[in-house]
Protein backbone atom coordinates (compact mmCIF):
# COMPACT_ATOMS: atom_id res chain seq x y z
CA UNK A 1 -35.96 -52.91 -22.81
CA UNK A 2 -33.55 -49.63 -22.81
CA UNK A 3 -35.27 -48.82 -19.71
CA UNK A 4 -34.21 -52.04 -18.32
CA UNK A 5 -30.58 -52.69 -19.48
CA UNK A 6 -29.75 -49.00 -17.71
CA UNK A 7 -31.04 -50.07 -14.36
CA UNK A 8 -28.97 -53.12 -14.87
CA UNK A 9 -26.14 -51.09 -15.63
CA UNK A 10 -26.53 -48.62 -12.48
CA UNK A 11 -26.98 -51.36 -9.90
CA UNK A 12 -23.96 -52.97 -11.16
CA UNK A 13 -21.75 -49.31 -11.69
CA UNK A 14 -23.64 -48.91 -7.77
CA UNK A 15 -22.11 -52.23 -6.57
CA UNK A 16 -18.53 -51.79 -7.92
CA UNK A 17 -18.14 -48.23 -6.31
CA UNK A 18 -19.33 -49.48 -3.09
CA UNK A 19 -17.37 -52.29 -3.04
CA UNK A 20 -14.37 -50.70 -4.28
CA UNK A 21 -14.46 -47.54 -2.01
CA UNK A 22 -12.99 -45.73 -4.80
CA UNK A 23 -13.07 -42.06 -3.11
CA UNK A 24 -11.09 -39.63 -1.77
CA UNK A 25 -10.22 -39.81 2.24
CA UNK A 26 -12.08 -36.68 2.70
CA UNK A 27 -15.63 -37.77 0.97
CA UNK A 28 -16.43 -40.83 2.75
CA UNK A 29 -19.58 -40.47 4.49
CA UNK A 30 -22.78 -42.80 5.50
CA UNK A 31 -24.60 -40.06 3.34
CA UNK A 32 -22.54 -41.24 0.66
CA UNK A 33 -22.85 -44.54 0.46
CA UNK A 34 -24.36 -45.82 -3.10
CA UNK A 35 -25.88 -48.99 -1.16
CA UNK A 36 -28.53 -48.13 1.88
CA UNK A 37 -29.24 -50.87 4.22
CA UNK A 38 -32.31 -50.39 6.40
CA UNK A 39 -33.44 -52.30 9.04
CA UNK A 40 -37.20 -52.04 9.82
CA UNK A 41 -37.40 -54.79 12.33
CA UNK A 42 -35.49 -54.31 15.64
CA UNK A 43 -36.31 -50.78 16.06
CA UNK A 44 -34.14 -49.63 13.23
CA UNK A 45 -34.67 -45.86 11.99
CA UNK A 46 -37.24 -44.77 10.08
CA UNK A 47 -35.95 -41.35 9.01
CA UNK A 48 -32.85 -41.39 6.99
CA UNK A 49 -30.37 -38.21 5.53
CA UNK A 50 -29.00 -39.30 2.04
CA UNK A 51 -26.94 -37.42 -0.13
CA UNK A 52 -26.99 -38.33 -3.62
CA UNK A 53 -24.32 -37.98 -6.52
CA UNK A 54 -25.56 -36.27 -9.13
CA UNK A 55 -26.18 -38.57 -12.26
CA UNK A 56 -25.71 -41.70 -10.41
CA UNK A 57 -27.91 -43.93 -8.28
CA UNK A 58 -28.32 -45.18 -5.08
CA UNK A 59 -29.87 -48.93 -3.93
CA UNK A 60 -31.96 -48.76 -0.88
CA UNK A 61 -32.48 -52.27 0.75
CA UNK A 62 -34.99 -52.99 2.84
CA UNK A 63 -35.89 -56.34 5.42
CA UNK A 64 -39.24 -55.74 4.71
CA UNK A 65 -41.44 -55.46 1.77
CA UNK A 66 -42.41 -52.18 0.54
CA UNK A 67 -45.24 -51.86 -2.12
CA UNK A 68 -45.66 -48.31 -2.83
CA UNK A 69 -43.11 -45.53 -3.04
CA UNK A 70 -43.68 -42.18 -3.10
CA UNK A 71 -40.96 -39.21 -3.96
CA UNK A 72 -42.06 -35.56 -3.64
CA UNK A 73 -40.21 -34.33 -6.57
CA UNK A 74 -39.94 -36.75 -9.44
CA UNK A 75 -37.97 -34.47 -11.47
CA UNK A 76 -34.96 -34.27 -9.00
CA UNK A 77 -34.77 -38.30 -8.13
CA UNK A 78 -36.57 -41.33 -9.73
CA UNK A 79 -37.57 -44.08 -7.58
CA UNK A 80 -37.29 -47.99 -9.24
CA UNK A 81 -38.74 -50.43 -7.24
CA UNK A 82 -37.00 -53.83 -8.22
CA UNK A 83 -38.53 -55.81 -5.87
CA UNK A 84 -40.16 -55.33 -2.67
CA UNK A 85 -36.83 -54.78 -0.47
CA UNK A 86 -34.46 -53.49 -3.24
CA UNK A 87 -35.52 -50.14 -4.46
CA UNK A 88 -33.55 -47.62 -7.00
CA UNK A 89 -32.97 -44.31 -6.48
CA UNK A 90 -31.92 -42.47 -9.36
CA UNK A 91 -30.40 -38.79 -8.69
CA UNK A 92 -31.77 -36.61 -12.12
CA UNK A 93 -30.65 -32.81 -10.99
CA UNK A 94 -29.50 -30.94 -8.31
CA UNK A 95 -32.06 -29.94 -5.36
CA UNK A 96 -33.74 -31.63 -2.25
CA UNK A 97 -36.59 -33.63 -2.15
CA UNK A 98 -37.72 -36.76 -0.30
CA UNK A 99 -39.01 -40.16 -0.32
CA UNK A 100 -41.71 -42.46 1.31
CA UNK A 101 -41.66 -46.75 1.32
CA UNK A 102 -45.01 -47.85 2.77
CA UNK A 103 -46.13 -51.80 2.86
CA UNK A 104 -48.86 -53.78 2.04
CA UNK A 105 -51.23 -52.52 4.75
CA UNK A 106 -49.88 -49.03 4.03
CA UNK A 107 -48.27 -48.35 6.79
CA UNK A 108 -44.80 -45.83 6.53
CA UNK A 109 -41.59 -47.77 7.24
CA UNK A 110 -39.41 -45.52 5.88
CA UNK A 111 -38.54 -42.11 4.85
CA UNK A 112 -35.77 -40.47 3.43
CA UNK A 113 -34.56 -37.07 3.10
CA UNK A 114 -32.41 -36.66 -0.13
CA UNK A 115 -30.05 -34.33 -1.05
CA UNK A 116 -28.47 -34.44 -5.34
CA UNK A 117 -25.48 -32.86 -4.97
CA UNK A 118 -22.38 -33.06 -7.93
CA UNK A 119 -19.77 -36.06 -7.27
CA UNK A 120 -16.68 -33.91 -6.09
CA UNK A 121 -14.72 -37.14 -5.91
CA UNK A 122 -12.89 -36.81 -8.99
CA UNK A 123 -12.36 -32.82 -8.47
CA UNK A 124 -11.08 -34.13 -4.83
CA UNK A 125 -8.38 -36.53 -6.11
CA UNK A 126 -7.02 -33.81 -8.77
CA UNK A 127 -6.41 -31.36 -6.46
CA UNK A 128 -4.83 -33.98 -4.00
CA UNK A 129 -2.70 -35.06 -6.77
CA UNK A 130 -1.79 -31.83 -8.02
CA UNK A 131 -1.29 -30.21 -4.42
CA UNK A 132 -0.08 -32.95 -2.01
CA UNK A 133 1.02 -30.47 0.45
CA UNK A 134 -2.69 -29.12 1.17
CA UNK A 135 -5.05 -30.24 2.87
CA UNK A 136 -8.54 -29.74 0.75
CA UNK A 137 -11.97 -30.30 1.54
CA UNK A 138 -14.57 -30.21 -1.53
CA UNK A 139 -17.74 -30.60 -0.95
CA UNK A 140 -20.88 -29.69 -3.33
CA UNK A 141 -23.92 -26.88 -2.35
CA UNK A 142 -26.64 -27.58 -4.94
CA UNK A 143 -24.98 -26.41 -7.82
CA UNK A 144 -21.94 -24.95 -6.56
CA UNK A 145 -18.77 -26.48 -5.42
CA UNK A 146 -17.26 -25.36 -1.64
CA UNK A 147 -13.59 -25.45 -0.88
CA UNK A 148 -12.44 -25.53 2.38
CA UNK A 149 -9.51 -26.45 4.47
CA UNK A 150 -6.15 -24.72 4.27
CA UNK A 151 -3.52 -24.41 1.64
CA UNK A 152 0.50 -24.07 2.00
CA UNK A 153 0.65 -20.66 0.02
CA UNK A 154 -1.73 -18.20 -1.99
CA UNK A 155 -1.14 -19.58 -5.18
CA UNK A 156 -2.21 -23.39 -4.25
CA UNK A 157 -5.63 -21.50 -3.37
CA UNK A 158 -5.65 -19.72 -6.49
CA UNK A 159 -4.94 -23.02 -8.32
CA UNK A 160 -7.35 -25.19 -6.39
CA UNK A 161 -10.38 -22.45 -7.24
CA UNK A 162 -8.80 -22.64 -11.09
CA UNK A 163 -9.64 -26.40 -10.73
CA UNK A 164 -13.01 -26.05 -9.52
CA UNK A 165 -14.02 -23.63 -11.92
CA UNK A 166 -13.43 -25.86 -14.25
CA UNK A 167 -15.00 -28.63 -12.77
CA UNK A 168 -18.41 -26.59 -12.07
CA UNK A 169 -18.09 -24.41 -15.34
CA UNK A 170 -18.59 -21.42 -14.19
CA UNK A 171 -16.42 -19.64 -11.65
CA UNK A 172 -19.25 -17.75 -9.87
CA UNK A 173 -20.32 -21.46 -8.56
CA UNK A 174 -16.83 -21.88 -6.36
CA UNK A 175 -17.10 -21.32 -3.16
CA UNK A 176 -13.30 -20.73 -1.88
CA UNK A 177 -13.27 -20.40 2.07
CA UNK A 178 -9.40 -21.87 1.86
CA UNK A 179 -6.70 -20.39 4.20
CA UNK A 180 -3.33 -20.15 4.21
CA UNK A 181 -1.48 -21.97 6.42
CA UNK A 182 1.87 -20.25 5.82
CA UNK A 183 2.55 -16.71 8.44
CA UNK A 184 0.17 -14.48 6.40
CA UNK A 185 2.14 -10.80 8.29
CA UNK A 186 5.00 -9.17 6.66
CA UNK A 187 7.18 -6.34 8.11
CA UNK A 188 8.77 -3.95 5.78
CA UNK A 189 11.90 -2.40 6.47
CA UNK A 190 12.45 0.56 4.65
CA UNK A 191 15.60 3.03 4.26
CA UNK A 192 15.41 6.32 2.39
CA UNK A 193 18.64 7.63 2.09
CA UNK A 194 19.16 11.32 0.60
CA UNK A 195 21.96 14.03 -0.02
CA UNK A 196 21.33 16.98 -1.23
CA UNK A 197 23.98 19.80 -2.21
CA UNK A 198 23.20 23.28 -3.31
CA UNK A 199 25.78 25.84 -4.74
CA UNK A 200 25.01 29.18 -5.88
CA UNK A 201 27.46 32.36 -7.01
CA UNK A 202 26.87 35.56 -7.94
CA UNK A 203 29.29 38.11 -9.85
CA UNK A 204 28.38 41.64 -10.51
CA UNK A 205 30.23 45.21 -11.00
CA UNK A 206 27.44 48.04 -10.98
CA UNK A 207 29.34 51.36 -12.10
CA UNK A 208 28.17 55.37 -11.08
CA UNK A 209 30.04 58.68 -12.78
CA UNK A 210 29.34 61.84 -12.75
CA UNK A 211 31.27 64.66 -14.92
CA UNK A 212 31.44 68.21 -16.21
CA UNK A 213 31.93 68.13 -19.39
CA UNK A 214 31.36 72.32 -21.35
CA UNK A 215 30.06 73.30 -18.34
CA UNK A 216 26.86 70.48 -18.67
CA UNK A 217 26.85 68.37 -15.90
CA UNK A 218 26.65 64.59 -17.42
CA UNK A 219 25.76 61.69 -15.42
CA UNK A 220 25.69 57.85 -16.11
CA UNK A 221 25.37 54.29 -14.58
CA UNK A 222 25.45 50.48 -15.07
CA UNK A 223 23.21 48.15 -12.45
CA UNK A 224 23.16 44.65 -13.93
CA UNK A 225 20.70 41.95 -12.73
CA UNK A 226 20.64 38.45 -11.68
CA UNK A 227 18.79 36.90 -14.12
CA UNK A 228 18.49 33.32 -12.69
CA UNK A 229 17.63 34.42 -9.36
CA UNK A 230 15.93 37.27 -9.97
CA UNK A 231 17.71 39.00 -7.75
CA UNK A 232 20.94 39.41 -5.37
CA UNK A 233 21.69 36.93 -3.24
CA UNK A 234 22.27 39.63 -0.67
CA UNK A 235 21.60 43.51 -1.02
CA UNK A 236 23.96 44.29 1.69
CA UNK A 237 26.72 42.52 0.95
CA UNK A 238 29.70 43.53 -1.51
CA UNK A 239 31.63 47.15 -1.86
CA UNK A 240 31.89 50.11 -3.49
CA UNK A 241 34.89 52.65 -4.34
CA UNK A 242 34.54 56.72 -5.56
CA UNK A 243 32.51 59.64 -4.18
CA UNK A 244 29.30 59.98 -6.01
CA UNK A 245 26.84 59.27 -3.31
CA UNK A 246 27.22 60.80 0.24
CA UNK A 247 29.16 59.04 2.67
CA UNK A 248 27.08 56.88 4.61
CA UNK A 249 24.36 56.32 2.04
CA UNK A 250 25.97 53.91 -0.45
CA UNK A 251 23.98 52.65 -3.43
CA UNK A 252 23.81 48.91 -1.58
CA UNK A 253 21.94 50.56 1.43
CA UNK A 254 19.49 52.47 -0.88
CA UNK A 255 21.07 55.96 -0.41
CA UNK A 256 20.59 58.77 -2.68
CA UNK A 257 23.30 59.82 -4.94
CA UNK A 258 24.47 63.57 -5.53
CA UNK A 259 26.15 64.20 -8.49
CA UNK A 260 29.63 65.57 -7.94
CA UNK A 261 32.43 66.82 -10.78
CA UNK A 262 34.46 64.38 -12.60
CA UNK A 263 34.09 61.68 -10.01
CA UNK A 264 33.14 57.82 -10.68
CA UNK A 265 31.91 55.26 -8.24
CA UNK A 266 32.00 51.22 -8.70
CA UNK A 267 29.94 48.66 -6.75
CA UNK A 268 31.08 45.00 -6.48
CA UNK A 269 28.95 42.32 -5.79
CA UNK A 270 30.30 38.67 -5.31
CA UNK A 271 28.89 36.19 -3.31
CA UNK A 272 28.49 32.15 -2.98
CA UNK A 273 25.85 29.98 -0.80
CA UNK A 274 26.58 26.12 -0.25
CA UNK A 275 23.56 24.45 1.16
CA UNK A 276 23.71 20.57 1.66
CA UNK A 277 20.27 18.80 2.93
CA UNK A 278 20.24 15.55 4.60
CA UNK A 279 17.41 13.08 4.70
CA UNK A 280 17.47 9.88 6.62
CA UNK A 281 14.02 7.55 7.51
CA UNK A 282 14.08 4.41 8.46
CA UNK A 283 10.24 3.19 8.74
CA UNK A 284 9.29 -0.10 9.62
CA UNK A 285 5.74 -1.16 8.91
CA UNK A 286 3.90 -4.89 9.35
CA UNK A 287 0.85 -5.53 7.56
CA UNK A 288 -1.69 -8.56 7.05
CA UNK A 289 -1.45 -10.61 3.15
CA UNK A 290 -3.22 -8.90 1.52
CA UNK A 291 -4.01 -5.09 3.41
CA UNK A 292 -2.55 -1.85 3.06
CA UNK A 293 -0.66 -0.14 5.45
CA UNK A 294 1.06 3.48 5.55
CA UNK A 295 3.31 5.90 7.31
CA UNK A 296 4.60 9.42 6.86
CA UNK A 297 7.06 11.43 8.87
CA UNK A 298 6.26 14.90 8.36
CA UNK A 299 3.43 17.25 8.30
CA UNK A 300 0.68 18.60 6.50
CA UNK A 301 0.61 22.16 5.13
CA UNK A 302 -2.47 24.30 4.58
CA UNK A 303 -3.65 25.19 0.94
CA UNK A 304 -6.38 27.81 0.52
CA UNK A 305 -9.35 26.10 -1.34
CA UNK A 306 -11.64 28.76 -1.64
CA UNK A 307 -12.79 32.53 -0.49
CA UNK A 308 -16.42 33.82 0.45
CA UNK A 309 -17.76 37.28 0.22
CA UNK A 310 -16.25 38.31 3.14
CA UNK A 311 -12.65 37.42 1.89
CA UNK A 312 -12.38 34.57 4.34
CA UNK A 313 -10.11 31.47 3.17
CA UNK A 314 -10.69 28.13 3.13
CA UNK A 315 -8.30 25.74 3.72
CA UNK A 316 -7.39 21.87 3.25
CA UNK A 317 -4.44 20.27 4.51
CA UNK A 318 -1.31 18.48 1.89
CA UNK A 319 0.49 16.03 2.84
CA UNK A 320 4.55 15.90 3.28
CA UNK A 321 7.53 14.46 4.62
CA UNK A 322 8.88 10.69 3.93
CA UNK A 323 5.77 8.91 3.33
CA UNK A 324 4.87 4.53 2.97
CA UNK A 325 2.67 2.51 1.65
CA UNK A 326 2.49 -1.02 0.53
CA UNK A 327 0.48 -3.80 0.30
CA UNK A 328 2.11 -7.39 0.51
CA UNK A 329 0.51 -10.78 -0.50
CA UNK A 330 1.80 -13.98 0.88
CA UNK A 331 2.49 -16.10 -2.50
CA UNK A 332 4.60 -18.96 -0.14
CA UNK A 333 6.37 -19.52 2.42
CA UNK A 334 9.24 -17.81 0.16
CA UNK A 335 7.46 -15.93 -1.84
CA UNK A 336 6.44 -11.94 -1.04
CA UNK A 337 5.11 -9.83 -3.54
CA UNK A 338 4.87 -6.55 -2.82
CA UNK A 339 3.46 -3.47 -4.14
CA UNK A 340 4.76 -1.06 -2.89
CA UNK A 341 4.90 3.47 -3.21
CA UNK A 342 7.37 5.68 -1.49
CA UNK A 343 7.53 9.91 -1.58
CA UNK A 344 10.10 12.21 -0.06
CA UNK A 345 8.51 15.47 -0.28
CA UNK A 346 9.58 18.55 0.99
CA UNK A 347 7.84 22.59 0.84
CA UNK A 348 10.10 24.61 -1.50
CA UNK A 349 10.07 28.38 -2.68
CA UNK A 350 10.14 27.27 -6.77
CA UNK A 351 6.71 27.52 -7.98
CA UNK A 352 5.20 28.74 -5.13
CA UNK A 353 2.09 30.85 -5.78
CA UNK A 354 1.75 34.26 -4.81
CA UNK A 355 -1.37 35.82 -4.03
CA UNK A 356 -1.67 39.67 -3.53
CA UNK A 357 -3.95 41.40 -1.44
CA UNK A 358 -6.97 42.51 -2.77
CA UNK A 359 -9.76 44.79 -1.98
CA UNK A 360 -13.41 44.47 -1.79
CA UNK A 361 -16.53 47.16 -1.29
CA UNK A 362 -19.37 45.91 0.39
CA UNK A 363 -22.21 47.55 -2.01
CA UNK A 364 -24.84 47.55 1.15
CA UNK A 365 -22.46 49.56 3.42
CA UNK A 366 -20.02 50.52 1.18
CA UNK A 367 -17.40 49.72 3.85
CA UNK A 368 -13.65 48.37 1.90
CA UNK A 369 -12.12 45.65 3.40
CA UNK A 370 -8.65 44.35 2.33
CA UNK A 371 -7.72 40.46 2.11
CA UNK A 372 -3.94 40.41 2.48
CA UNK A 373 -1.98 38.66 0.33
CA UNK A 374 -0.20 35.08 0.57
CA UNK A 375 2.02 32.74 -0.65
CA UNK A 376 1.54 29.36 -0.69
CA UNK A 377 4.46 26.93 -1.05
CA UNK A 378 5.11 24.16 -3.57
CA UNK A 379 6.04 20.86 -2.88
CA UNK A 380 9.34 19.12 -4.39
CA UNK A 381 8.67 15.50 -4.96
CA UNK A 382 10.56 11.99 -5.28
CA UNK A 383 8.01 9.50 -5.58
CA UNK A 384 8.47 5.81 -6.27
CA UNK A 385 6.25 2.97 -7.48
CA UNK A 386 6.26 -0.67 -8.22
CA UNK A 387 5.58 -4.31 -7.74
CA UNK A 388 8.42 -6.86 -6.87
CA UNK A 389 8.68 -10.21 -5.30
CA UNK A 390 10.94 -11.82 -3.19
CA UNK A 391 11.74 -13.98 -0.33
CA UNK A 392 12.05 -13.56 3.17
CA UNK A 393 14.77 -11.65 4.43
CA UNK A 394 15.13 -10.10 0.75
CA UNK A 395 16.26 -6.98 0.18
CA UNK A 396 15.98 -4.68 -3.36
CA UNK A 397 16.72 -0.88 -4.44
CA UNK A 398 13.43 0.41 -5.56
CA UNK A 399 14.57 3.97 -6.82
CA UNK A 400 18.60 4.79 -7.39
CA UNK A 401 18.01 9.07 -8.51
CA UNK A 402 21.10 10.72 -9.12
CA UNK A 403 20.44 14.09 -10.63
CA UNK A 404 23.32 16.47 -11.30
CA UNK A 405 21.88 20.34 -12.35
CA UNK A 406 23.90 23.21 -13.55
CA UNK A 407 22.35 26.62 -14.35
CA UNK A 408 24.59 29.86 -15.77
CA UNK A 409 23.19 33.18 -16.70
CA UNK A 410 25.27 35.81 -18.21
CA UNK A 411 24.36 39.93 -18.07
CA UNK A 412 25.75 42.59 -19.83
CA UNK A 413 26.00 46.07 -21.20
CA UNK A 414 26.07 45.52 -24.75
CA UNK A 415 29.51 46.42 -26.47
CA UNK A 416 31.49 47.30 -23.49
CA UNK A 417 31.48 43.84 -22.39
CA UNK A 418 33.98 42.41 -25.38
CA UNK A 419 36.70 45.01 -24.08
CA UNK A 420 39.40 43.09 -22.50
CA UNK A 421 39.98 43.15 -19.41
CA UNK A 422 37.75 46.20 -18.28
CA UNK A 423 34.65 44.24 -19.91
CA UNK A 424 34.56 42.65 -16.85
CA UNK A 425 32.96 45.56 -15.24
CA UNK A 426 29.99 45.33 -17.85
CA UNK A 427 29.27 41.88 -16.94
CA UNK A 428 27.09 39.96 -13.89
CA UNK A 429 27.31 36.33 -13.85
CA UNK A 430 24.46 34.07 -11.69
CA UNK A 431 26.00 30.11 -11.17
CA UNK A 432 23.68 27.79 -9.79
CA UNK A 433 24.93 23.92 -9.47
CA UNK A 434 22.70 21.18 -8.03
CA UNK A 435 22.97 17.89 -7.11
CA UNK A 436 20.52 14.98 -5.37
CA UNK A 437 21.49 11.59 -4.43
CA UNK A 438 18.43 9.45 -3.91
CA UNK A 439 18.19 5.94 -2.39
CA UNK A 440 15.42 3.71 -1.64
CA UNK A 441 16.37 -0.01 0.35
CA UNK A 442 13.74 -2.41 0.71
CA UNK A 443 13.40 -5.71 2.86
CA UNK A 444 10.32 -7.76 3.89
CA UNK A 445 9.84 -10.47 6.19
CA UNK A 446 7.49 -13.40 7.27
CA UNK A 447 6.97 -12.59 10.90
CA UNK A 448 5.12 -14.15 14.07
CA UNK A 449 3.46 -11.75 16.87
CA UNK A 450 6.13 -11.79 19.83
CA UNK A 451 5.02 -11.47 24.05
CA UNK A 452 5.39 -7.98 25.18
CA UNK A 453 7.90 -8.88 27.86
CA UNK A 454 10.40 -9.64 24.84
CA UNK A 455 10.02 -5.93 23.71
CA UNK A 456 11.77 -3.22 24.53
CA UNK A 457 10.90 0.96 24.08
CA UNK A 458 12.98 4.06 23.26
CA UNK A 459 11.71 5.08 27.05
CA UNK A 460 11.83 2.10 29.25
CA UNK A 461 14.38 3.47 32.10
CA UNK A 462 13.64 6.96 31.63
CA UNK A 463 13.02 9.07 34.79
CA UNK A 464 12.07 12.95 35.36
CA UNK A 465 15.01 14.29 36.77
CA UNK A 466 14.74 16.93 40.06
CA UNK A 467 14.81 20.37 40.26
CA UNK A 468 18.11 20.19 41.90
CA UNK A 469 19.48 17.87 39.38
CA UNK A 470 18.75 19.95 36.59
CA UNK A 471 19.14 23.44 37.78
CA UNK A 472 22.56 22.48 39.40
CA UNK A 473 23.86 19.98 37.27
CA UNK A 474 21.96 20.43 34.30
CA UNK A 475 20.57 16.90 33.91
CA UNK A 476 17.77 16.28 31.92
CA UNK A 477 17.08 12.99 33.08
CA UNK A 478 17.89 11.28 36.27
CA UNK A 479 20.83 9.41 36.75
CA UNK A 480 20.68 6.12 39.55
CA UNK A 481 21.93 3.38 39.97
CA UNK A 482 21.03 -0.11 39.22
CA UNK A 483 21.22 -2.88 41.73
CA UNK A 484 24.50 -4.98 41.22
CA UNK A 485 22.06 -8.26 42.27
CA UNK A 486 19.19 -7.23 40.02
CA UNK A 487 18.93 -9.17 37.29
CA UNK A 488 19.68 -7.79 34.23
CA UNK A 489 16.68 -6.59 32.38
CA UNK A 490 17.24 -6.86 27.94
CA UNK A 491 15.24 -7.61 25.04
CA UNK A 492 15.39 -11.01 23.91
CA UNK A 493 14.76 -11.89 20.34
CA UNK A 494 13.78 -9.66 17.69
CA UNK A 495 12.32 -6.27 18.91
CA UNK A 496 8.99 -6.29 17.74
CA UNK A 497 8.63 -9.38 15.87
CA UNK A 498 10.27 -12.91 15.50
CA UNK A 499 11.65 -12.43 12.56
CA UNK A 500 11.25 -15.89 10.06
């Protein structure tokens, strides 16, 4: 009786939903239908597709009588004959399988191939509901759910996927083959700005005397060092008053002293460097949603990675120089986020590493060979890192360093330098003052490839000049002129890309 009142409740569950209609645009198909009319008179045909929602059933009516029907896998659909021309087909699990009607004399007049698939139709309307500016297809793979169709931004797609998840429970059965209809490229416009100003001064009195004192010749001298250098900015610079040393071979050349009676010499060394660095890139870079894309303006510089038993070096290569690299994902049509890393490097004498030349003794020949020495530079680094988003045409400071350093080393002969006044001659003094003014501008756009012919090159126009021309009047390109009637040949439009 159980067995009964469910058919009863199927065909009439079947007969509402096909009279209703009650699915999405998108899902309507003939394999769909939940009632199958078949003709066999007429030459109607006998081979049928159906597609079966999973759970539900299907009524296949027939103008003739069928007695026996016969369905390769039970398991996936059951088959109800009602009477002879209205059979039920009841979709159990998820597969393929397929079905045979035969009359009284056992002759095939129909067979169907059958395909249980989930009913997407609900999952269909949600998503049209939720997202009515997409344009979804769902459709159902065995067990797994397919989206396809395109989507106004990459979070609709993420959301439509977060839907069918749900709806297959499991998000390893979603198939999501949805694209963006929004521009997907995005050009990044980037400005690194830097100043750099370097001051350094050096103060030092380096005293020589030589006396007679009983008859016992006595000599002395102060020579005080540059402790935050290491050393003078200049040996040759400065000046020097008194006889001790020979004329011509003062103590800043390196000369050699001779002691004379009662006679004192003074060197003075003061001296001041101003260095000012400035750093300018503007790179421009386009990339798809989603992939990476880099640039550097600079160089590479060789580090030694290794030495055999000959004392030959290996070498790899370092990046440096204003380097790029972001990748951007297309959230909307005013939505960017980016993730983006910037570096300024640059090679630099402070904590470079010195290697000295060494000597080796081949124990076969006994023949020495010398590997000289080198020095390889460090790198000074402003690097940058970080995820923003923002819209088209947005711009953003991604890294504002202002660093101000000051340095100040004081040498001294101990006691002499607290007299007044004449202490001064005890003392050297090493300044060093720095200060770096970093900035990083940012803007990213939606943008459309352009034509060529709207583009325009550093070198369009450019012509070799003659040897005449340069070697008389010292042209390094040719100069002509242009036709008055020509017309006049510009860029139209964004260079490079139309700009959204």
């Amino acid at each position: 009786m159980s067995r009964h009142f469910l058919l009863t409740i199927l065909t009439a569950a079947g007969l509402c939903l096909a009279a209703s209609g009650a699915m999405a645009g998108d899902m309507h198909d003939d394999s769909d239908a939940r009632i199958v009319n078949v003709s066999v008179h007429g030459g109607g045909q006998k081979n049928r597709r159906v597609t079966l929602a999973l759970n539900k059933a299907t009524i296949v009516q027939l103008d003739a009588d069928a007695r026996d029907v016969l369905v390769s896998s039970p398991d996936i659909v059951d088959a109800v004959v009602r009477t002879p021309r209205r059979i039920f087909l009841m979709a159990l699990k998820t597969g393929q399988t397929n079905a045979f009607f035969f009359d009284g004399a056992g002759h095939q007049i129909l067979s169907l191939d059958i395909r249980v698939e989930k009913d997407t139709a609900d999952l269909a309307t949600m998503i049209h509901t939720n997202l009515p500016g997409s344009n979804v297809r769902v459709a159902g793979l065995n067990d797994n759910v397919v989206l396809s169709g395109t989507v106004a931004s990459a979070a609709e797609s993420t959301r439509a996927q977060d839907l069918a998840a749900r709806f297959a429970g499991d998000p390893l059965k979603v198939v999501n083959m949805l694209q963006i209809a929004a521009g997907e490229q995005v050009m990044l416009k980037v400005r690194i700005a830097e100043m750099d100003r370097n001051i350094a001064k050096q103060f030092g009195v380096n005293l020589a005397g030589a006396a007679i004192i009983g008859g016992v010749p006595v000599a002395f001298g102060t020579e005080n060092g540059f402790g935050l250098l290491g050393h003078a900015l200049s040996d040759m610079s400065g000046g020097f008053a008194g006889q001790v040393c020979t004329s011509g071979n003062s103590p800043l050349a390196g000369g050699k002293c001779i002691l004379g009676p009662n006679n004192l010499q003074g060197a003075v060394q003061a001296l001041e460097t101003v260095g000012l660095v400035h750093i300018l890139a503007e790179p421009n870079l386009t990339a798809v949603s989603g992939e990476t894309a880099r640039f550097l303006a600079g160089g590479e510089f060789p580090v030694p990675s290794g030495r055999d038993t000959q004392g030959n070096v290996s070498v790899e290569f370092k990046e440096f120089g204003v380097g790029l690299s972001f990748t951007p994902v297309v959230l909307s049509a005013g939505r960017i986020s980016l993730q983006i890393s910037t570096e300024v490097s640059e090679l630099t004498n402070t904590g470079a590493f010195t290697l000295a030349s060494t000597s080796t003794t081949d124990p076969t020949t006994g023949i020495t060979s010398t590997a000289p020495g080198l020095t390889i530079p460090a790198l000074s680094v402003r690097r940058a890192q970080t995820t923003v988003e923002l819209p088209s045409g947005g711009s953003f400071a991604i890294a504002g360093l202002m660093q101000h350093t000051t340095k100040q080393v004081l040498e001294s002969f101990p006691g002499l330098k607290d007299m007044p006044v004449l202490g001064a001659l005890f003392r050297s003094r090493d300044f060093e003052n720095n200060e770096t003014e970093l900035v990083v501008l940012v803007s990213a756009y939606l943008v459309n490839p352009t034509t060529e012919a709207k583009l325009a090159a550093p070198t369009d126009g450019y012509q070799i000049p003659t040897d005449p021309e340069t070697i008389l009047l010292g042209h390094l390109n040719a100069v002509y002129k242009r036709d008055p009637n020509a017309a006049k040949q510009t860029a139209s439009g964004s260079v490079g890309y139309i700009v959204q």
